[in-house]
Protein backbone atom coordinates (compact mmCIF):
# COMPACT_ATOMS: atom_id res chain seq x y z
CA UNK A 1 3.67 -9.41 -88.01
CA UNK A 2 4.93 -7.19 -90.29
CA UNK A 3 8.01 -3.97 -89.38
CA UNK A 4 5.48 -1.77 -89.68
CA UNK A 5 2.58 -3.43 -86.99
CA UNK A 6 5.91 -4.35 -84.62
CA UNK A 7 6.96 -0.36 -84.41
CA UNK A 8 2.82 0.17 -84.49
CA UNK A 9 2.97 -2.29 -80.71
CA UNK A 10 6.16 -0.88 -79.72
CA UNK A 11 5.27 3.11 -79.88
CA UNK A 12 2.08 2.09 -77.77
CA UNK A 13 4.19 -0.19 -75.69
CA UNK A 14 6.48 3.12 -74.75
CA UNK A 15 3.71 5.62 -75.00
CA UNK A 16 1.90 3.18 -72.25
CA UNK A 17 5.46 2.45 -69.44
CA UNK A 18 5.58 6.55 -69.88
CA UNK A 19 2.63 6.82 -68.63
CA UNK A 20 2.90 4.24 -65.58
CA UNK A 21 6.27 5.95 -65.26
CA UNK A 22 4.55 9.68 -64.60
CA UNK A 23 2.11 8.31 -62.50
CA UNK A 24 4.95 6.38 -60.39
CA UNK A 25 6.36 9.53 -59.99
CA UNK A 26 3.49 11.60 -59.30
CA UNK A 27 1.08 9.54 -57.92
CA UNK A 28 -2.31 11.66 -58.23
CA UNK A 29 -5.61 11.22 -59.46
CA UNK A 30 -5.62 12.35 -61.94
CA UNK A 31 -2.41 10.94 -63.44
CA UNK A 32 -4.25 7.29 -62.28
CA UNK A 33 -6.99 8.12 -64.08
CA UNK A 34 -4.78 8.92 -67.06
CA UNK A 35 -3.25 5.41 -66.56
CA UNK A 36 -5.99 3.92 -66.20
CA UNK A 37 -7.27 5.53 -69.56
CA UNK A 38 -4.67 4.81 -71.35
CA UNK A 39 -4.66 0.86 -70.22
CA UNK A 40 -8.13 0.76 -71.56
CA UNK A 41 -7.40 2.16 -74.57
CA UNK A 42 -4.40 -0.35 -75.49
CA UNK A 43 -6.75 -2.94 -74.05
CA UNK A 44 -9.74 -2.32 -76.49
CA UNK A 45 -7.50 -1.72 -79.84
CA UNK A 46 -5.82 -5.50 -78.87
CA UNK A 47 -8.67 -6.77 -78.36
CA UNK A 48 -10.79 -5.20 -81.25
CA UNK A 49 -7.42 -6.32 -83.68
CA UNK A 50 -6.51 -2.44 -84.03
CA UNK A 51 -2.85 -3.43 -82.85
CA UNK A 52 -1.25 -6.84 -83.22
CA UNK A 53 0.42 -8.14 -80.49
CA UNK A 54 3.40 -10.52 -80.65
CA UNK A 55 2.31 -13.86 -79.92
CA UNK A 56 5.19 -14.06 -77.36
CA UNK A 57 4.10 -11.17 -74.99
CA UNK A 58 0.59 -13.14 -75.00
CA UNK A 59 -0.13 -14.84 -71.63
CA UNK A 60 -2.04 -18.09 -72.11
């Protein structure tokens, strides 16, 4: 994985927690839905090999 995919996996990483974060503290709807959203979206670029994720966050 090269410096540039591992800050690539970490800005989604952070951009994702924030969002669980807002939603923790503001537990609407709409800010689900946004979770929610957002899960998917990290979801389908892993899975689709638009992000790399390290092997060690991988759960077997």
């Amino acid at each position: 994985m090269s410096n540039w995919e591992r800050l690539e996996w970490s800005k989604q990483v952070t951009a994702l927690n924030e969002r669980i974060r807002d939603f923790q503290g503001d537990p609407s709807p709409d800010r689900l839905e946004q979770a929610i959203t957002q899960l998917r979206a990290y979801a389908e670029a892993a899975s689709s090999g638009g992000i790399e994720i390290p092997a060690h966050f991988i759960a077997i």
